[in-house]
Protein backbone atom coordinates (compact mmCIF):
# COMPACT_ATOMS: atom_id res chain seq x y z
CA UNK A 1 -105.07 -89.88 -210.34
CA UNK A 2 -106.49 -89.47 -206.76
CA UNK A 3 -103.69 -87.09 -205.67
CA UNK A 4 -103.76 -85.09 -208.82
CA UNK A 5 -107.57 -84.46 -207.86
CA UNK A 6 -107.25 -83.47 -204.88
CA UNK A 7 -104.23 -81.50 -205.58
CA UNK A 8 -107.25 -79.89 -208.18
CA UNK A 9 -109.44 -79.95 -205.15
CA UNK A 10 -107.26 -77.67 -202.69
CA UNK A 11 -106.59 -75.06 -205.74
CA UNK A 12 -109.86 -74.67 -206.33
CA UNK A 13 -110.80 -73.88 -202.32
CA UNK A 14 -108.07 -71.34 -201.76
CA UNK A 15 -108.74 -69.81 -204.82
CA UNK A 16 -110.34 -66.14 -204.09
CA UNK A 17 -113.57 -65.70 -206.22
CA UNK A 18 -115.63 -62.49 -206.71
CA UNK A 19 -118.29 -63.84 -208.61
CA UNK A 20 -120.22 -67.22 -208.78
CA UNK A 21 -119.40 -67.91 -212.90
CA UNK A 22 -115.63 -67.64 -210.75
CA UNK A 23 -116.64 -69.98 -208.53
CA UNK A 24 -118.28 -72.50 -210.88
CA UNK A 25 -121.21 -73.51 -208.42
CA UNK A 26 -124.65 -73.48 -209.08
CA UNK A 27 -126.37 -69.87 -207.73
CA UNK A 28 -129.16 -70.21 -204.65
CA UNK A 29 -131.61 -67.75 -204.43
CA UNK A 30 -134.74 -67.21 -201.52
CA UNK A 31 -132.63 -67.20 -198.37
CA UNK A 32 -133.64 -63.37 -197.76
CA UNK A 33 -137.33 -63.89 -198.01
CA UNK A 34 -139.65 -64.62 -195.21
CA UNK A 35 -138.59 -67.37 -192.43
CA UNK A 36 -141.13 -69.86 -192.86
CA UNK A 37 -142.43 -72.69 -190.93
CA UNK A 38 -145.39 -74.12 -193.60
CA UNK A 39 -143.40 -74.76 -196.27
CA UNK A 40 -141.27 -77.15 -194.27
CA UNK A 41 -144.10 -79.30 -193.18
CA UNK A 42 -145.27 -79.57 -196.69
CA UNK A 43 -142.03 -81.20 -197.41
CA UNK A 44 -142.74 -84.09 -195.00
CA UNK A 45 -144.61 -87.02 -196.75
CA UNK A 46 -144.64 -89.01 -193.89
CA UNK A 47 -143.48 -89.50 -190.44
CA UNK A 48 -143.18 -92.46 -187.36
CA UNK A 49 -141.25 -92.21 -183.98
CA UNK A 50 -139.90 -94.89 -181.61
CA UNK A 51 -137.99 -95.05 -178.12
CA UNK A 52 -134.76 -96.97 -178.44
CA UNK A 53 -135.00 -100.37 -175.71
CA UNK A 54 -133.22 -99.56 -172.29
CA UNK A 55 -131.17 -102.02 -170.87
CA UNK A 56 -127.90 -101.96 -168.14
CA UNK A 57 -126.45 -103.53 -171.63
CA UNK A 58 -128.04 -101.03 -174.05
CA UNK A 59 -128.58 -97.63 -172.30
CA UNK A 60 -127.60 -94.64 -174.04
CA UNK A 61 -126.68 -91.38 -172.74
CA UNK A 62 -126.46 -89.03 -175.44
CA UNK A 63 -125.90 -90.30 -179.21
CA UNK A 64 -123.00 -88.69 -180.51
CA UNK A 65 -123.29 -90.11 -184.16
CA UNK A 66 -125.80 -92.45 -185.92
CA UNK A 67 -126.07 -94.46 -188.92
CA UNK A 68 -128.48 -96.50 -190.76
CA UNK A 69 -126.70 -99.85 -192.23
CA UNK A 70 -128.80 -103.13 -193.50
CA UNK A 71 -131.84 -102.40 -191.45
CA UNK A 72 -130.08 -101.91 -188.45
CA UNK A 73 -129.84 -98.43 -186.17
CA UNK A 74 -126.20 -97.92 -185.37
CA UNK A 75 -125.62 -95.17 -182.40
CA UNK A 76 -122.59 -94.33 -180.39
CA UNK A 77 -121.70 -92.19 -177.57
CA UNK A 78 -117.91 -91.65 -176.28
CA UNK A 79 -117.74 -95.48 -174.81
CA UNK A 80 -120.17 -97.63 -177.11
CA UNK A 81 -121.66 -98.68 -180.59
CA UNK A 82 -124.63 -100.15 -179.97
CA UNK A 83 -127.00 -101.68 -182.76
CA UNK A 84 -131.13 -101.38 -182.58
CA UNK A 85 -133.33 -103.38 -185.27
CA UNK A 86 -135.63 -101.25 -187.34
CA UNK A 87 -138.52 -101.54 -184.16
CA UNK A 88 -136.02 -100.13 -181.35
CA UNK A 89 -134.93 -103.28 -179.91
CA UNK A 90 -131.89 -103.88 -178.77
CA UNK A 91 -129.37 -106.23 -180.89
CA UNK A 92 -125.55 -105.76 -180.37
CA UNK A 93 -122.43 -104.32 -179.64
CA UNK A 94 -119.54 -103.93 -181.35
CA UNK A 95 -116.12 -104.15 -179.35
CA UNK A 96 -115.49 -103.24 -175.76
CA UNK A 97 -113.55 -100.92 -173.70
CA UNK A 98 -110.25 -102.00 -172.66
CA UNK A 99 -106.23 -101.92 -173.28
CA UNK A 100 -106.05 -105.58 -175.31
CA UNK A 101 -105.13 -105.57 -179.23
CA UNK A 102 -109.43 -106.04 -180.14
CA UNK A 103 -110.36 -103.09 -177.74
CA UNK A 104 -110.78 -99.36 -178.06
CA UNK A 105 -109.96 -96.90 -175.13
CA UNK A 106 -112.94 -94.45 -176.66
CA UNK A 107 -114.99 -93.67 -179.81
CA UNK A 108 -114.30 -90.17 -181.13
CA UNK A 109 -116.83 -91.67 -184.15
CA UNK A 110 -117.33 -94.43 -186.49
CA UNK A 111 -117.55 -95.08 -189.85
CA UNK A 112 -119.40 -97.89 -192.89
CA UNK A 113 -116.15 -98.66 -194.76
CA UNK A 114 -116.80 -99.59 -198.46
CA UNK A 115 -117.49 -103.32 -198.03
CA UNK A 116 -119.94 -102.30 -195.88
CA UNK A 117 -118.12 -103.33 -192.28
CA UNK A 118 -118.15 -101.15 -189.10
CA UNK A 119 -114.77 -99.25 -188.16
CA UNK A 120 -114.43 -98.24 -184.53
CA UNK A 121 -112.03 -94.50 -184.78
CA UNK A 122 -110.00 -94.69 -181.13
CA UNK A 123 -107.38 -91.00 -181.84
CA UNK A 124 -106.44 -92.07 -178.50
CA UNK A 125 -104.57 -95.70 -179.43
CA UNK A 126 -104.46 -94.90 -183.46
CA UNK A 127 -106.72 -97.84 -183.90
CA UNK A 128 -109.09 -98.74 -186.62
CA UNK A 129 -111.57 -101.74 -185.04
CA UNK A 130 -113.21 -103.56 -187.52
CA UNK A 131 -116.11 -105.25 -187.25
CA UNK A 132 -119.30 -106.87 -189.35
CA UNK A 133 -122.80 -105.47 -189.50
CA UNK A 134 -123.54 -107.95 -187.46
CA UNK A 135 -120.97 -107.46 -184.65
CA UNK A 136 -117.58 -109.80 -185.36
CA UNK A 137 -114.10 -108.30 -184.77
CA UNK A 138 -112.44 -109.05 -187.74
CA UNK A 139 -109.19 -106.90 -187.89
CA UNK A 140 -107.59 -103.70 -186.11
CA UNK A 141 -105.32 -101.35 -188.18
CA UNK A 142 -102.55 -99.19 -186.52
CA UNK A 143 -101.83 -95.79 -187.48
CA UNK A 144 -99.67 -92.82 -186.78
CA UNK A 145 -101.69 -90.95 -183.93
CA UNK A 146 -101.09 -87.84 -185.25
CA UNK A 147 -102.98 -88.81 -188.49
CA UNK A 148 -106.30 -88.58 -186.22
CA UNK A 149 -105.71 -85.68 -184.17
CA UNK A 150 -108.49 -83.64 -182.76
CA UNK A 151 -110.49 -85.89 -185.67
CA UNK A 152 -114.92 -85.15 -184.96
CA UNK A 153 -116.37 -87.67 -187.15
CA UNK A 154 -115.30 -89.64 -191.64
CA UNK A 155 -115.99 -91.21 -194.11
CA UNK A 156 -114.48 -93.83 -196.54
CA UNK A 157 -113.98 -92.67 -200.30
CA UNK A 158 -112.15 -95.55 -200.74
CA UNK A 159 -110.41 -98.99 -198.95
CA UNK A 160 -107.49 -96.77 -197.98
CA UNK A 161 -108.98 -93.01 -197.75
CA UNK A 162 -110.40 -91.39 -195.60
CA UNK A 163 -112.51 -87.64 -195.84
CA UNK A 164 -112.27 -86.47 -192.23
CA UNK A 165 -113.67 -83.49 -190.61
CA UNK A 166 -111.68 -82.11 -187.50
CA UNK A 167 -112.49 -79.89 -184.56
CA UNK A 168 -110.78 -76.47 -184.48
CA UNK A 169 -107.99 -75.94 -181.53
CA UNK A 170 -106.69 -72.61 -181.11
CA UNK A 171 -104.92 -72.17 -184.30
CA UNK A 172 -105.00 -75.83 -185.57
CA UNK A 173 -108.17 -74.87 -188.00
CA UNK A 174 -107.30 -77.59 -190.77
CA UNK A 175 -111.57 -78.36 -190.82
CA UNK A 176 -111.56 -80.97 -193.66
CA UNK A 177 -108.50 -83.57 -194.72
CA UNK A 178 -108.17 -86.53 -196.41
CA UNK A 179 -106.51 -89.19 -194.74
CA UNK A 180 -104.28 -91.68 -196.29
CA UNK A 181 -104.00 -95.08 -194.64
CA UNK A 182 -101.94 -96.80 -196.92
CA UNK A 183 -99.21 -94.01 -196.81
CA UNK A 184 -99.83 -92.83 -193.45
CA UNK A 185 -100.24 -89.38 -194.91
CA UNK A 186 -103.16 -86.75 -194.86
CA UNK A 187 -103.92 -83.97 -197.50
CA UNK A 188 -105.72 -80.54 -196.42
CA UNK A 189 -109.12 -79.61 -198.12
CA UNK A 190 -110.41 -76.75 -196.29
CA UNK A 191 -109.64 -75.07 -192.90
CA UNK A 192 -111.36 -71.65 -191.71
CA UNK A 193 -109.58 -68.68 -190.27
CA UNK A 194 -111.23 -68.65 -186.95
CA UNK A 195 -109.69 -69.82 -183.92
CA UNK A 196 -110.45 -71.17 -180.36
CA UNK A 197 -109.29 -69.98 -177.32
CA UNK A 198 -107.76 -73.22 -175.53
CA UNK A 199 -111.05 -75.14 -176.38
CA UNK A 200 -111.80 -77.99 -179.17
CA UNK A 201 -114.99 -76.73 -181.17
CA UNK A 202 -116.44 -78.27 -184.04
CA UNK A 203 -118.09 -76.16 -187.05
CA UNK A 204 -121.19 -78.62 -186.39
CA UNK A 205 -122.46 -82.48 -185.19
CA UNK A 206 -122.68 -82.96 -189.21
CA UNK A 207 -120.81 -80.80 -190.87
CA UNK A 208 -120.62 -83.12 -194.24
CA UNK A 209 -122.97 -85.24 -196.09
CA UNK A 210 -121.59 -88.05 -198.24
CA UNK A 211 -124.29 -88.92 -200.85
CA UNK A 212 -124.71 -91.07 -204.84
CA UNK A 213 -120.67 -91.10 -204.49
CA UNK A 214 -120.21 -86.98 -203.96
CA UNK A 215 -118.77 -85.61 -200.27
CA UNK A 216 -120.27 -82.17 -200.03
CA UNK A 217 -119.29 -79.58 -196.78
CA UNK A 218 -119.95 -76.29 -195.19
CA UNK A 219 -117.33 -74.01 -193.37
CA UNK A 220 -118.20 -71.39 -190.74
CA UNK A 221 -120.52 -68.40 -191.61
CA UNK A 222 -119.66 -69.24 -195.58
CA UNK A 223 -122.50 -68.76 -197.58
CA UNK A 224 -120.96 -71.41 -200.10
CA UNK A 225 -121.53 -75.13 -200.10
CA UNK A 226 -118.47 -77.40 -200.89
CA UNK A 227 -117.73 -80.39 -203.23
CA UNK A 228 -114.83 -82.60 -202.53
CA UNK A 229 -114.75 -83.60 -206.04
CA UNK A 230 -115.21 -79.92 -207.94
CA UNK A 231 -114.28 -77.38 -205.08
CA UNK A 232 -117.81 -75.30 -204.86
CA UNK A 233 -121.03 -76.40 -205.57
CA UNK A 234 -124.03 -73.67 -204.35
CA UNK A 235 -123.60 -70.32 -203.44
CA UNK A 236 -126.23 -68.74 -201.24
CA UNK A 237 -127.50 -65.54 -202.42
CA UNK A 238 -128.24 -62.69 -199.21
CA UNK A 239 -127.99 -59.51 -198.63
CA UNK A 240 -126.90 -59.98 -195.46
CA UNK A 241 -123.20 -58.76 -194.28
CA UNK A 242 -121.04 -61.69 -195.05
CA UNK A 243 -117.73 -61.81 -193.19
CA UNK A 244 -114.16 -61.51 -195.01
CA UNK A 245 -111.44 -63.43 -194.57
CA UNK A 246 -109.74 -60.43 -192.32
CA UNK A 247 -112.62 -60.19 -190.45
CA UNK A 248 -112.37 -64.08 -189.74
CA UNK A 249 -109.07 -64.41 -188.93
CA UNK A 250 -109.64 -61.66 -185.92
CA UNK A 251 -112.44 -64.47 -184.36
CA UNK A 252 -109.82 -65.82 -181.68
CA UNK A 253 -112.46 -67.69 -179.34
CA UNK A 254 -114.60 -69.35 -181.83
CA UNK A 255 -117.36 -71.21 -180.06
CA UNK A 256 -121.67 -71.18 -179.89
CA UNK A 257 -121.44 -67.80 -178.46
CA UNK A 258 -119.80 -66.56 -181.80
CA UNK A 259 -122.86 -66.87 -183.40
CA UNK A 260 -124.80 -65.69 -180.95
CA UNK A 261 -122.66 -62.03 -181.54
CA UNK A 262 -122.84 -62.50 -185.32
CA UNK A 263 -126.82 -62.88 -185.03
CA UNK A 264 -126.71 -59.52 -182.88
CA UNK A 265 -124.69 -58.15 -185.51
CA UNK A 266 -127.07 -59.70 -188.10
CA UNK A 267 -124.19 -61.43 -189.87
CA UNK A 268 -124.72 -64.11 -192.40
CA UNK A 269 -124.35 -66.97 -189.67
CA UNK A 270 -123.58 -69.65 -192.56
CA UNK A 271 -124.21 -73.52 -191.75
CA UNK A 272 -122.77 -75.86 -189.49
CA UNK A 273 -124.66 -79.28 -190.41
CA UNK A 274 -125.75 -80.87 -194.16
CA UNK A 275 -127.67 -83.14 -195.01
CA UNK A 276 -128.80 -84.78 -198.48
CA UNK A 277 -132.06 -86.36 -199.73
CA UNK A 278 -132.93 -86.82 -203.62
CA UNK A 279 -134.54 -84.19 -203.88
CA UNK A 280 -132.97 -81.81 -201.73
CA UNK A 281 -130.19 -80.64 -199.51
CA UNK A 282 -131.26 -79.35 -195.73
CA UNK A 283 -128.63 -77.07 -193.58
CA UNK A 284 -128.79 -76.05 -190.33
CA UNK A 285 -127.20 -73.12 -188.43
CA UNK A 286 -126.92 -74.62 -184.80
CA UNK A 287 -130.34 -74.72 -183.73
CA UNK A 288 -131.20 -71.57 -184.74
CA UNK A 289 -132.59 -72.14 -188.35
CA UNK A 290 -132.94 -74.62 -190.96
CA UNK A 291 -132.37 -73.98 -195.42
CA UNK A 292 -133.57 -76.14 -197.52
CA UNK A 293 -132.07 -76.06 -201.29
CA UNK A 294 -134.86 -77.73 -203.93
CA UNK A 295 -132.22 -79.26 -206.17
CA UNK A 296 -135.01 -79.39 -208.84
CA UNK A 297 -134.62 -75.28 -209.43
CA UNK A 298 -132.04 -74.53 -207.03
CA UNK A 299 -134.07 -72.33 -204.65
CA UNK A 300 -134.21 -72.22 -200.96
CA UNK A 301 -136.33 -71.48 -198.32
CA UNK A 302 -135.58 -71.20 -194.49
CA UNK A 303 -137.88 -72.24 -191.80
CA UNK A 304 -136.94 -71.44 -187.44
CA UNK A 305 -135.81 -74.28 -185.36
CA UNK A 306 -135.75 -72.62 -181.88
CA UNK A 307 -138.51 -73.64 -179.40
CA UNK A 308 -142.12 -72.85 -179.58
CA UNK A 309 -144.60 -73.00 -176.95
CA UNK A 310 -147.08 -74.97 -178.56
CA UNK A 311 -146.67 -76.76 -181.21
CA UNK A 312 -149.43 -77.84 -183.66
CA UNK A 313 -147.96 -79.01 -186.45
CA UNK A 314 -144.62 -81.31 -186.45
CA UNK A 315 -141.23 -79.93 -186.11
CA UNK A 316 -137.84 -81.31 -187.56
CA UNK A 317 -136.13 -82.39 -184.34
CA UNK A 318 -132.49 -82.86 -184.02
CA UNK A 319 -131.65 -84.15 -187.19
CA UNK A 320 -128.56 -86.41 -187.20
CA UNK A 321 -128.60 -88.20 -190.28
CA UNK A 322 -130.14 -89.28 -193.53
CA UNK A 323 -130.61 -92.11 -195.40
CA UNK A 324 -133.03 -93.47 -197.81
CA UNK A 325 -134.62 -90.51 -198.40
CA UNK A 326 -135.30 -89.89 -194.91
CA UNK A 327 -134.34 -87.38 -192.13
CA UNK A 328 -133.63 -89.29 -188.61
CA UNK A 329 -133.57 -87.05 -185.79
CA UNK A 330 -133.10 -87.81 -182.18
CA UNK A 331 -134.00 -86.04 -178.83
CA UNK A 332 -134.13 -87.10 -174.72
CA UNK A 333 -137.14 -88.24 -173.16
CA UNK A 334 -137.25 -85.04 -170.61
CA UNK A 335 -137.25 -83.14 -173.82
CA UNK A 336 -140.42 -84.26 -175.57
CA UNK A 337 -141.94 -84.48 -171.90
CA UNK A 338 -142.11 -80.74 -171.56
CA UNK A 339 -142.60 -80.15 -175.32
CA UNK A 340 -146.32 -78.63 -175.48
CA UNK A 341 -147.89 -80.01 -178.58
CA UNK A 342 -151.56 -78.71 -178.86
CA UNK A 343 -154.94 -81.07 -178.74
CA UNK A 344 -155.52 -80.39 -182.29
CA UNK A 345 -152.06 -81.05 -183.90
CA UNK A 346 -151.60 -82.77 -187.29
CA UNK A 347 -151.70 -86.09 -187.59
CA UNK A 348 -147.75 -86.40 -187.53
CA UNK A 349 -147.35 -84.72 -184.16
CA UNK A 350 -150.11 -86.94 -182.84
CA UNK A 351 -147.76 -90.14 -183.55
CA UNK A 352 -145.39 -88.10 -181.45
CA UNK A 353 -147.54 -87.02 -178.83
CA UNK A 354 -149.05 -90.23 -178.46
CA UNK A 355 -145.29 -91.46 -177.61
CA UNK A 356 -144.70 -88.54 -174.95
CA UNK A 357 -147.47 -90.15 -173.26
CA UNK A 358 -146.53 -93.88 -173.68
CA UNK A 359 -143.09 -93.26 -173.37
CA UNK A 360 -140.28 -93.88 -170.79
CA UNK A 361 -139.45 -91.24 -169.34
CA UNK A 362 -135.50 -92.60 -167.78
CA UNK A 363 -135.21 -94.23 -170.90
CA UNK A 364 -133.05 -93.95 -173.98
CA UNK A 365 -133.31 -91.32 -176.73
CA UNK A 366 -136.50 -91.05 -178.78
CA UNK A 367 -135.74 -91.19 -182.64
CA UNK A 368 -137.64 -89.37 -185.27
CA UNK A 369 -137.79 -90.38 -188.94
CA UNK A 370 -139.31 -88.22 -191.57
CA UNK A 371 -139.60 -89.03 -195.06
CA UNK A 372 -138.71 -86.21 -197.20
């Protein structure tokens, strides 16, 4: 049943469609008016911000992935998971580095498998590390290397599958597979036609959002929003040029500065991160804009990320992840030292200004939560 789905799955995506009946997905309109920044902060209910605890055992460069799991604040970078309680403090690690049979050599990500465990991804040795919430190794899987090739960041949809999302290499632009542990084989959901030029890009840091059971995805400047189960699920109505497929396929150095050209051009830029809530679905292009889809009526609105000045009223901040109905965001110390935020701010961006001033400032990553 699985593979006939996904056999249903990879139809529907290379499918060509003119029209959105075609497409069967659900129609978006509202990205073309006004960029706004008030409607955004009318979406935020409410709002608290904490440093994570620095420690020689603890200290965190830059997170490259976090997760929210039984009260605890997972975060890794290329050589550690670390685990924070709900306050910041410090409470674990899971694994080490090293060459024996219960050690990883690095973390391209990690993932909640479905009984709710910890698996360390190492590409490098084809490892799966397992470990409890609460930090035990309990078993290590070995799998065909070449199953996690240039593989960013997963998920489980079941004990033996995984949804993956890869970064593009010159021509290997295979974005989204499933990944069959039991069989050792992987199925292709969507690639793009763009290409790097000797360098490994990613479309974005969260380019899927698994959420109530559904895997949904975005692919570069697509105005469409995926479904792993039914193929498309929104379509984004604009008026703005929208590239073809020909007109992908000539992008040979796909990286940040790609968008920067398209955004000259004023190209559709599309969406490289999603995220879900119950009531709605954010996306980001880079950190250039935000769109957020009201599931309720299925309109949009888009609000500017870049930097302000001042600010006065609080921003969303380098979202990562969401859970619970919440948005957690994350961003360095030196980076919410120099952010201005004005005397008379809201009472959100005081929590957060009252933090830039209580803060430490060689410590580890500040983290932002904002119920949505």
């Amino acid at each position: 049943m699985k593979k006939i789905l996904l056999t249903a799955v990879i139809s529907f995506l290379i499918a060509s469609c003119a029209t959105d009946s075609s497409k069967n997905c659900v129609s978006v309109s509202g990205y073309d008016e006004k960029v706004s920044e008030n409607k955004v902060e009318s979406l935020i209910k409410e709002f608290h911000c904490l440093q994570l605890e620095c420690t020689p055992e603890c200290a965190v460069s830059t997170i490259n992935k976090m997760e929210i799991a039984d009260s605890l604040i997972l975060v890794s970078d290329m050589n550690r998971l670390l685990a924070f309680r709900a306050d910041g403090k410090f409470s674990h690690q899971y694994g080490v580095k090293g060459n024996a049979e219960n050690e990883y050599t690095i973390i391209d990500t990690f993932m909640l498998d479905p009984e709710g465990n910890v698996v360390i991804v190492d590409s490098y040795t084809g490892k799966l590390l397992t470990f409890s919430i609460d930090g035990r190794f309990l078993s290590v899987d070995k799998i065909d290397q070449s199953l996690l090739s240039n593989i960013q960041d997963g998920c489980f949809i079941d004990k033996n599958t995984l949804f993956a999302s890869r970064y593009n290499y010159n021509d290997s632009n295979t974005v989204f597979e499933t990944i069959n542990l039991k069989e050792g084989k992987t199925e292709e959901i969507a690639k793009t036609p763009v290409k790097t030029d000797n360098a490994m890009e990613k479309v974005g840091v969260h380019p899927f959002t698994a959420y109530d059971g559904n895997i949904s995805y975005v692919l570069p400047f697509d105005p469409d929003i995926y479904d792993l189960s039914s193929g498309y699920r929104y379509s984004i109505k604009t008026s703005e040029k929208v590239y073809s497929e020909e007109e992908l396929s000539k992008i040979t150095n796909y990286s940040i500065m790609t968008y920067s050209n398209a955004l000259q051009n004023h190209v559709f830029l599309g969406f490289t991160d999603i995220f879900e809530t119950p009531r709605s679905i954010f996306l980001f292009c880079s950190n250039l804009y935000g769109t957020v889809i009201d599931k309720s009526d299925n309109s949009c609105f888009r609000f500017p990320l870049q930097g302000k000045e001042s600010y006065s009223s609080l921003p969303l901040i380098g979202i990562m992840t969401a859970h619970d109905g919440k948005l957690i965001g994350s961003m360095q110390p030196l980076m919410l030292e120099f952010m201005n935020i004005s005397d008379d701010c809201d009472a959100n961006l005081k929590k957060l200004k009252s933090l830039q001033q209580s803060m430490d400032k060689n410590g580890n990553p500040v983290l932002l939560f904002y119920s949505v």
